[in-house]
Protein backbone atom coordinates (compact mmCIF):
# COMPACT_ATOMS: atom_id res chain seq x y z
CA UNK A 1 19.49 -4.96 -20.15
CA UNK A 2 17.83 -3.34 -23.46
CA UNK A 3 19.04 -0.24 -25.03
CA UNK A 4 16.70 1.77 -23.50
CA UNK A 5 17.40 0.85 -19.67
CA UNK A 6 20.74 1.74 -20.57
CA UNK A 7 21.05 5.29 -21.78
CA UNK A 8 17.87 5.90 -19.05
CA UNK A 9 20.51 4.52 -16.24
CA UNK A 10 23.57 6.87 -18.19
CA UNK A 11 21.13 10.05 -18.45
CA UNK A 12 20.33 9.58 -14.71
CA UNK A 13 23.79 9.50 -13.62
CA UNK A 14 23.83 12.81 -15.25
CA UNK A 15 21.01 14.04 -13.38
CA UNK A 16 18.92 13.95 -16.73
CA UNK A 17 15.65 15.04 -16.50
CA UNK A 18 14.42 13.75 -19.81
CA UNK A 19 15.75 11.12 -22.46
CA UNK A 20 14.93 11.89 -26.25
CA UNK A 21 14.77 8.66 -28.27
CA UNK A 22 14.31 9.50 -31.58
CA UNK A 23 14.60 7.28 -34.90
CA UNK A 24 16.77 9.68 -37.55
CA UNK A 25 19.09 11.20 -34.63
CA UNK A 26 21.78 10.15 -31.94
CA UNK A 27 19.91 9.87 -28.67
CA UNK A 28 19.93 13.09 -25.93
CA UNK A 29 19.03 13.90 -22.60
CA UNK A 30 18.01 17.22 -20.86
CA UNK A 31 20.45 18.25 -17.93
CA UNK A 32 19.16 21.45 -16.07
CA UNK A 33 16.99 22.25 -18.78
CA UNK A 34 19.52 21.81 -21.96
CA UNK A 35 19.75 19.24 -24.47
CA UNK A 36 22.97 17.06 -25.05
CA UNK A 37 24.16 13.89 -26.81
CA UNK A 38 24.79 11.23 -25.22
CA UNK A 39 25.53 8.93 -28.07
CA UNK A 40 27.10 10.65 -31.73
CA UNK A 41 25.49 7.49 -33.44
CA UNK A 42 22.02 8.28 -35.06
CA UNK A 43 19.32 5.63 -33.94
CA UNK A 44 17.86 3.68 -36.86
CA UNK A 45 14.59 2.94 -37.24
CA UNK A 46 14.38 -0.39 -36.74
CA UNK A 47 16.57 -0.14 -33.83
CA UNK A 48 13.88 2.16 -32.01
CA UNK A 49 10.85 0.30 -32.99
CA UNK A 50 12.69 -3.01 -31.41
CA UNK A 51 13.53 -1.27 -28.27
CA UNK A 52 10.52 0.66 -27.87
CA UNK A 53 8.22 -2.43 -28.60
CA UNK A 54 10.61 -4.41 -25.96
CA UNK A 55 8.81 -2.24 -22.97
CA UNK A 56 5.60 -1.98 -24.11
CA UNK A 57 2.95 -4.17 -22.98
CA UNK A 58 0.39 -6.19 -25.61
CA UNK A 59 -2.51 -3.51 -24.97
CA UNK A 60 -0.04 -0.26 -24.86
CA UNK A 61 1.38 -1.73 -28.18
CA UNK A 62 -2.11 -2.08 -29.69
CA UNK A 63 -3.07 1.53 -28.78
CA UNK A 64 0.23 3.23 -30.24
CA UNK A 65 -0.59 0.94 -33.88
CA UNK A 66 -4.18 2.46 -33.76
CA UNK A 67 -3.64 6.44 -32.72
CA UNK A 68 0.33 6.12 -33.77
CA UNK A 69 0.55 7.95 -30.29
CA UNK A 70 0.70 6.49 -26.78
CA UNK A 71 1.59 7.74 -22.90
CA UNK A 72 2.61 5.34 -20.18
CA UNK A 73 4.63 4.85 -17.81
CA UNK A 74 7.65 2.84 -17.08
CA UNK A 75 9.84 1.45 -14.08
CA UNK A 76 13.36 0.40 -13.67
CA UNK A 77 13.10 -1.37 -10.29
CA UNK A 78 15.10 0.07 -7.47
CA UNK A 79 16.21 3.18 -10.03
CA UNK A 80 13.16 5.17 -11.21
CA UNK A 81 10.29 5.89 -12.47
CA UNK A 82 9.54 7.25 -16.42
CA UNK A 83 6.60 8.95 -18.30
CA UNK A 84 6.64 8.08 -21.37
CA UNK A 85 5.39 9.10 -25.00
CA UNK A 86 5.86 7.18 -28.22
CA UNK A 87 4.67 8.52 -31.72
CA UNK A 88 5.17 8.15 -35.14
CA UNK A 89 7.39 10.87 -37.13
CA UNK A 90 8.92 12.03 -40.25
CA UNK A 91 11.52 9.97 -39.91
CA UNK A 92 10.23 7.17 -38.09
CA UNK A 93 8.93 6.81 -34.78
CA UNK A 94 10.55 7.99 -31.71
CA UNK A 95 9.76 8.22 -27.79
CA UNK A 96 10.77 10.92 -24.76
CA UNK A 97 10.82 9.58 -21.33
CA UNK A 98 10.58 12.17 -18.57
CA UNK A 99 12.07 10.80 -15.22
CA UNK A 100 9.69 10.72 -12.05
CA UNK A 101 12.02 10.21 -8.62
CA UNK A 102 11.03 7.30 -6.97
CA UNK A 103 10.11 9.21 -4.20
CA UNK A 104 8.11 12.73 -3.75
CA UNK A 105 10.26 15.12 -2.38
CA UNK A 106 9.00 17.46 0.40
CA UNK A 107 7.89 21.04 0.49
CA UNK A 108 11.00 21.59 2.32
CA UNK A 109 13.30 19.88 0.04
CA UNK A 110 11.91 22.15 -2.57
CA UNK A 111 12.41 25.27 -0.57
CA UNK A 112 8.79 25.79 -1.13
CA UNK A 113 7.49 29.02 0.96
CA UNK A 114 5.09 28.63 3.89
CA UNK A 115 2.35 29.79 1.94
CA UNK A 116 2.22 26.86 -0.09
CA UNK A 117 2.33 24.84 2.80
CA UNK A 118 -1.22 26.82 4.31
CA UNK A 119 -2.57 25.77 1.32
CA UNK A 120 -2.18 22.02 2.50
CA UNK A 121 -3.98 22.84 5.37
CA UNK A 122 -7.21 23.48 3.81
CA UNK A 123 -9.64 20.88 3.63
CA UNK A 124 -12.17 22.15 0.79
CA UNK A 125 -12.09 23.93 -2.41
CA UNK A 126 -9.57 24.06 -5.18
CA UNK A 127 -6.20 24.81 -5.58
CA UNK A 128 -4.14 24.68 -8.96
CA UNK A 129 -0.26 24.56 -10.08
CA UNK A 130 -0.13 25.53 -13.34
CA UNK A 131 3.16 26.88 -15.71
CA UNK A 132 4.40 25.23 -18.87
CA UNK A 133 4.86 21.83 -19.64
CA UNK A 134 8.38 20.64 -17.49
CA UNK A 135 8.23 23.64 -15.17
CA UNK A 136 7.89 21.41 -12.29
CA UNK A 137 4.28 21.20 -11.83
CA UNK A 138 3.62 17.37 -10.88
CA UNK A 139 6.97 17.99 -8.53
CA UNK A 140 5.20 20.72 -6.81
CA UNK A 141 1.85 18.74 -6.27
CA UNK A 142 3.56 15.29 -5.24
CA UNK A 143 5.27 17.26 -2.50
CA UNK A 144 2.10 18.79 -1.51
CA UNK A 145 -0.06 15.35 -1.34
CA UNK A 146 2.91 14.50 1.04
CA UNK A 147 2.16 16.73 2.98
CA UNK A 148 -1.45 16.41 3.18
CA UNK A 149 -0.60 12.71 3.31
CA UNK A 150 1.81 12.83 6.60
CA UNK A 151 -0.80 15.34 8.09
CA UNK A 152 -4.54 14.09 7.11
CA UNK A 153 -6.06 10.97 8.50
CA UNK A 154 -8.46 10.61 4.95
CA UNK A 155 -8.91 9.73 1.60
CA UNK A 156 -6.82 10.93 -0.93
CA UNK A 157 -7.54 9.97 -4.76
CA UNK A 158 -5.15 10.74 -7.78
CA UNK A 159 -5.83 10.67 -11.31
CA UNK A 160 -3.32 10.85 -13.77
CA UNK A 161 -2.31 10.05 -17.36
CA UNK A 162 -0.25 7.98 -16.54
CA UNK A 163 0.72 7.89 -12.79
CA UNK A 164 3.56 9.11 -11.82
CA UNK A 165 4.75 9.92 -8.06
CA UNK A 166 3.47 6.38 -6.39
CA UNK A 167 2.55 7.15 -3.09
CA UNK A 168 3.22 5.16 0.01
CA UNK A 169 0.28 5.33 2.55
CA UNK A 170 0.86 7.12 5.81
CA UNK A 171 -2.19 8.75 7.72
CA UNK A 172 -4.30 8.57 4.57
CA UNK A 173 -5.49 5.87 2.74
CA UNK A 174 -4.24 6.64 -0.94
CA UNK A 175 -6.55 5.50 -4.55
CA UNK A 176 -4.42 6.26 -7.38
CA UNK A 177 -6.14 5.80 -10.94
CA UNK A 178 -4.20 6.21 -14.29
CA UNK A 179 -6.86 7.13 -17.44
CA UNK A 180 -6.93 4.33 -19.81
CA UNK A 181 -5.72 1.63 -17.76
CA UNK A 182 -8.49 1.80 -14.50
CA UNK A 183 -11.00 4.87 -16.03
CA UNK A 184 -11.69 6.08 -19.02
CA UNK A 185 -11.08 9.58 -18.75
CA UNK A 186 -11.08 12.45 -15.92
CA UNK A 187 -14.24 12.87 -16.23
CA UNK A 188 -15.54 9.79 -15.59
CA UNK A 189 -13.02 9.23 -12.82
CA UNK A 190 -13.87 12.29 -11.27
CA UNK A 191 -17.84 11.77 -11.19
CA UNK A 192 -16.96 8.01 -9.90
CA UNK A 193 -14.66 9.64 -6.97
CA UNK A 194 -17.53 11.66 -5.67
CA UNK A 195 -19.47 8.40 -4.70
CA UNK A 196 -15.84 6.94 -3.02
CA UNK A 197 -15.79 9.30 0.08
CA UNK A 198 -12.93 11.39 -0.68
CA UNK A 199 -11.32 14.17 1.83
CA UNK A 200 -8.67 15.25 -1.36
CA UNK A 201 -9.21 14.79 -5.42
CA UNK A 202 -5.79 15.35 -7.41
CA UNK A 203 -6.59 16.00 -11.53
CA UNK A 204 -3.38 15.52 -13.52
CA UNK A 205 -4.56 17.56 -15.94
CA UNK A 206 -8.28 20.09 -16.16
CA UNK A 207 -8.21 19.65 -20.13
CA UNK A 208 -11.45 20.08 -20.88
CA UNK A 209 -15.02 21.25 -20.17
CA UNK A 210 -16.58 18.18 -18.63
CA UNK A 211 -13.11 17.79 -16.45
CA UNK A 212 -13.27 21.21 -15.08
CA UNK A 213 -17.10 21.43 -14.73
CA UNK A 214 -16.42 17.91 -12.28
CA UNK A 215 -13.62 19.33 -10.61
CA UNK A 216 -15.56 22.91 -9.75
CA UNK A 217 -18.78 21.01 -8.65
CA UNK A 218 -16.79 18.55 -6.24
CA UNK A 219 -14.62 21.96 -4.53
CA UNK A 220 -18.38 23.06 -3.97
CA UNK A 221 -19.50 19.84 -2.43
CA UNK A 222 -16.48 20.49 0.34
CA UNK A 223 -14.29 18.22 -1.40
CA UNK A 224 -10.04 19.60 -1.74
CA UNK A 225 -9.59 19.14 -5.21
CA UNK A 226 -6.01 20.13 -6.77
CA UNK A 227 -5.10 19.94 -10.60
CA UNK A 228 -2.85 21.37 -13.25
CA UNK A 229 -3.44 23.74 -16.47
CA UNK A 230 -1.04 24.33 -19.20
CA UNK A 231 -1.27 28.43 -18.26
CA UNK A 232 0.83 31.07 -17.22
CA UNK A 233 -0.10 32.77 -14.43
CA UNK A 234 -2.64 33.43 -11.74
CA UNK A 235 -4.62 35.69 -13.93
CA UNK A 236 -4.50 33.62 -17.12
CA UNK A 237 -5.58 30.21 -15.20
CA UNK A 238 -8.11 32.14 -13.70
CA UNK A 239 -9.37 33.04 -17.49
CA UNK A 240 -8.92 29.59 -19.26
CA UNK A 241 -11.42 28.30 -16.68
CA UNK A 242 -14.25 31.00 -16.59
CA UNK A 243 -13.51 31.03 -20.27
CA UNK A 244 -13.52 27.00 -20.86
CA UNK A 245 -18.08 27.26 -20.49
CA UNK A 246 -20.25 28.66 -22.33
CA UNK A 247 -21.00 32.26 -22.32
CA UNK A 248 -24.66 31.88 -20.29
CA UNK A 249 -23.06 30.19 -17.81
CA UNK A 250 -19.66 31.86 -17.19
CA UNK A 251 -21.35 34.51 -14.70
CA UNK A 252 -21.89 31.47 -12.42
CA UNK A 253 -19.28 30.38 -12.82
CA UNK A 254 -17.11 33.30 -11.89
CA UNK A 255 -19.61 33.01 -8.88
CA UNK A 256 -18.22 29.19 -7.51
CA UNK A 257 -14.71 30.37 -8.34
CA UNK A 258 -14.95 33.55 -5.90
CA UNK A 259 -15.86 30.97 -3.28
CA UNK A 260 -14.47 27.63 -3.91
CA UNK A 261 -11.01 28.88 -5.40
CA UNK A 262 -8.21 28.84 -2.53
CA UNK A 263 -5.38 29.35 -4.17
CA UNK A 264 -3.28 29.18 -7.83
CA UNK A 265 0.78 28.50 -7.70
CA UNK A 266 1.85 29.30 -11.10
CA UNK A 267 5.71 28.30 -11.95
CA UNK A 268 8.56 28.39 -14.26
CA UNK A 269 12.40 27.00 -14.11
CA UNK A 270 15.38 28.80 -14.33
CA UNK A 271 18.94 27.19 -14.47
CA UNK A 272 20.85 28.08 -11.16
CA UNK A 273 23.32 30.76 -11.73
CA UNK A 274 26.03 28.26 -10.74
CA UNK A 275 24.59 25.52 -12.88
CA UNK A 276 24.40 23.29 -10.79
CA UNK A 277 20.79 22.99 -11.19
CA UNK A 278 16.84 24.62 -11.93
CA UNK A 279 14.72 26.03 -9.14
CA UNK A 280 11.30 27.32 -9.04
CA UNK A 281 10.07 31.07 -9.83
CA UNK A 282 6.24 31.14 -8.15
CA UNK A 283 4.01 33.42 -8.54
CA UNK A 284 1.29 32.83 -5.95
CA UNK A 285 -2.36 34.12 -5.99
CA UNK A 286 -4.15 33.36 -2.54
CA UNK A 287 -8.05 33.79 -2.66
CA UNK A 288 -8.27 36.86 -0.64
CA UNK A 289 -11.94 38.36 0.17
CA UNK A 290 -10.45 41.11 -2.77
CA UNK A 291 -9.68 38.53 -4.93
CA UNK A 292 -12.72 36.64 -4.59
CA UNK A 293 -14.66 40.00 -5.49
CA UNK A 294 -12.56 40.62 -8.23
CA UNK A 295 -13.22 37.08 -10.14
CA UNK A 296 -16.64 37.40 -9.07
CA UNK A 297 -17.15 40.74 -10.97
CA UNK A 298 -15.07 39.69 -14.08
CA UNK A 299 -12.29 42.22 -12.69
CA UNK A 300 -9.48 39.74 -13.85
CA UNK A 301 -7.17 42.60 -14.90
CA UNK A 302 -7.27 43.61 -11.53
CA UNK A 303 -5.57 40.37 -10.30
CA UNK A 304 -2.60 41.14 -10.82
CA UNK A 305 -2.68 44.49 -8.75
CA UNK A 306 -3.83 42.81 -5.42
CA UNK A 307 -1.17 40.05 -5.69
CA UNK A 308 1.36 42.96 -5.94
CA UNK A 309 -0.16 44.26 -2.32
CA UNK A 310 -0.67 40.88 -0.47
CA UNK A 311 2.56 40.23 0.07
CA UNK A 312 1.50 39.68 3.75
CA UNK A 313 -1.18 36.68 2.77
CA UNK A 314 1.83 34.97 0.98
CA UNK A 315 1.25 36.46 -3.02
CA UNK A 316 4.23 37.57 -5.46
CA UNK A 317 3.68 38.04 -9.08
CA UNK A 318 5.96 36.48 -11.30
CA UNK A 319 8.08 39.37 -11.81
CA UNK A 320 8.47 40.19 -8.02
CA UNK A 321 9.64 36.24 -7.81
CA UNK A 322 12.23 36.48 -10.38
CA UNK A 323 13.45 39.71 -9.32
CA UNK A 324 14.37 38.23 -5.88
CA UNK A 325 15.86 35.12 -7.26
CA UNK A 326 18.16 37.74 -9.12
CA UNK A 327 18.77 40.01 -5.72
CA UNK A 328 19.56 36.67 -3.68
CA UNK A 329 22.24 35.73 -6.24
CA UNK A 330 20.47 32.18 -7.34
CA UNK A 331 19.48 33.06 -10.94
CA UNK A 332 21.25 35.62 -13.29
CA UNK A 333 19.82 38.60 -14.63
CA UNK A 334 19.25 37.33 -18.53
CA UNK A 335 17.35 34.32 -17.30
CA UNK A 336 15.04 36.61 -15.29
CA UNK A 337 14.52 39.12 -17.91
CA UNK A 338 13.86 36.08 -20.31
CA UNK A 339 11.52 34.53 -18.36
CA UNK A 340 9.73 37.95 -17.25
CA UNK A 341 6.27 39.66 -17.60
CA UNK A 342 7.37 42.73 -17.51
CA UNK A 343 10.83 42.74 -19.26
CA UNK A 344 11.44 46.76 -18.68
CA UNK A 345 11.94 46.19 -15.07
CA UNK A 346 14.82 43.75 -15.63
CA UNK A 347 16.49 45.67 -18.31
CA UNK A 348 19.11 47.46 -16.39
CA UNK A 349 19.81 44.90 -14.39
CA UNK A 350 20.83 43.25 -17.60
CA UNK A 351 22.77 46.48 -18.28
CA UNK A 352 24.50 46.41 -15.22
């Protein structure tokens, strides 16, 4: 067993969601969202390159030596799963491995409200998880392709970079592509999975114009498609894509949205007020017929306003999530108001 295998198997009995392996200082691991040592020796150099070039493949190796950056993934058998970066520093070079379970939990297991499970049901357009990265976002949409998964007899194609939740098939036959080892890049994935007779596209990631321009036209073409952005909030998401095309063409653009948008789950993660854990803050935006007219005339201020009133379709702002995490007891009041839109509103409970 190398170095690395072993703090990855001491982290996970920690229930460590990340391991930081860094040349210069001792190695760490994130338990319910806070760093800690698990080592008070600092990792040498050449003790990191060895380790790190111990798990990489010939090709990964050759791409880290010519970008001095590189993402895969990586497997302990029968333990887990890992995401991993490598890249060159200050003092060296150094690598983070974020843990994938070995198995997607469920909506339920999540404690994931019914509305996200409606939004399984659909069988065209686009839905989105978005929220910071390590708020839970590829958690949230593993669970959800389970569902689909259990439910749908279909297609279902991922792309990712690099895979991460490896899905067993069930009702649906299951194509999962990682960028750089079986496509070049979302893009070109996603135009290829439009000819492959697909009931569900996921997009790890809408990073760019091509990417989202792909993903948009295949929600038209009655394709589900679901992805991640790097945004937070309903609102913002909404934004960064309208935003993301040219000015000439963002009035169309706004157009598709209003119809081929079904829903966005934005998150964040709190630590549990016992500490025993993180859970999920949503805020939830369902594509109402007002919130279709409200992208579709640019009204994106107004967002915000009709996920306030549709509590009834399933919405909640951010604020209104964190408040009741606060009023049920599960988070405490400072890591609400820190985590909060509005802050005012949260002040007195801080007070209190």
């Amino acid at each position: 067993m190398n170095k690395i295998d072993e703090l990855l198997k001491d982290g996970l009995s920690q229930n460590s969601s990340d391991l930081h392996f860094i040349s210069g200082d001792p190695p760490r691991v994130r338990v319910h969202g806070a760093l800690k040592l698990l080592d008070d020796q600092a990792l040498t150099t050449d003790a990191v390159e060895e380790a790190l070039y111990e798990i990489m493949t010939g090709s990964t190796q050759k791409d880290f030596e010519a970008n001095d950056t590189v993402d895969f993934a990586y497997e302990i058998k029968r333990l887990s799963r890992f995401r991993v970066n490598v890249m060159r520093h200050l003092n060296g070079i150094g690598a983070v491995f974020r843990t994938i379970p070995s198995k997607a939990l469920t909506l339920q297991e999540l404690s994931m409200p019914e509305v996200v499970a409606n939004l399984c049901k659909q069988t065209q357009g686009m839905i989105l998880v978005t929220g910071k990265t390590g708020s839970g976002k590829s958690t949230t949409l593993a669970a959800m392709i389970d569902a689909i998964n259990k439910r749908l007899k279909g297609h279902i194609i991922t792309i990712e970079d690099p895979i991460e939740f490896v899905h067993d098939r069930q009702n649906c036959l299951i194509s999962q592509r990682e960028v750089g080892r079986h496509t070049n890049n979302f893009a070109a994935a996603l135009h290829s999975a439009l000819r492959e007779d697909p009931d569900v596209i996921l997009v790890g990631e809408l990073r760019d114009l091509e990417t989202i321009s792909a993903a948009v036209t295949a929600a038209e073409m009655g394709i589900l498609v679901m992805g991640t952005l790097h945004t937070n909030g309903a609102a913002q998401t909404v934004d960064r894509i309208i935003n993301s095309f040219p000015a000439e063409k963002q009035a169309h653009i706004r157009t598709m949205l209003s119809t081929s948008l079904r829903g966005v789950i934005s998150q964040q993660l709190l630590p549990k007020k016992d500490k025993s854990g993180r859970l999920a803050a949503l805020e939830i935006m369902v594509n109402t017929p007002a919130v279709a007219n409200q992208i579709r005339q640019g009204k994106l201020e107004q967002l915000e306003t009709s996920m306030q009133s549709g509590k009834r379709a399933g919405m909640q702002t951010m604020d209104t999530a964190l408040m009741n995490l606060v009023e049920e007891n599960q988070v405490s009041a400072l890591d609400a108001y820190q985590h909060a839109n509005n802050k005012v509103n949260f002040k007195a409970l801080i007070e209190d």
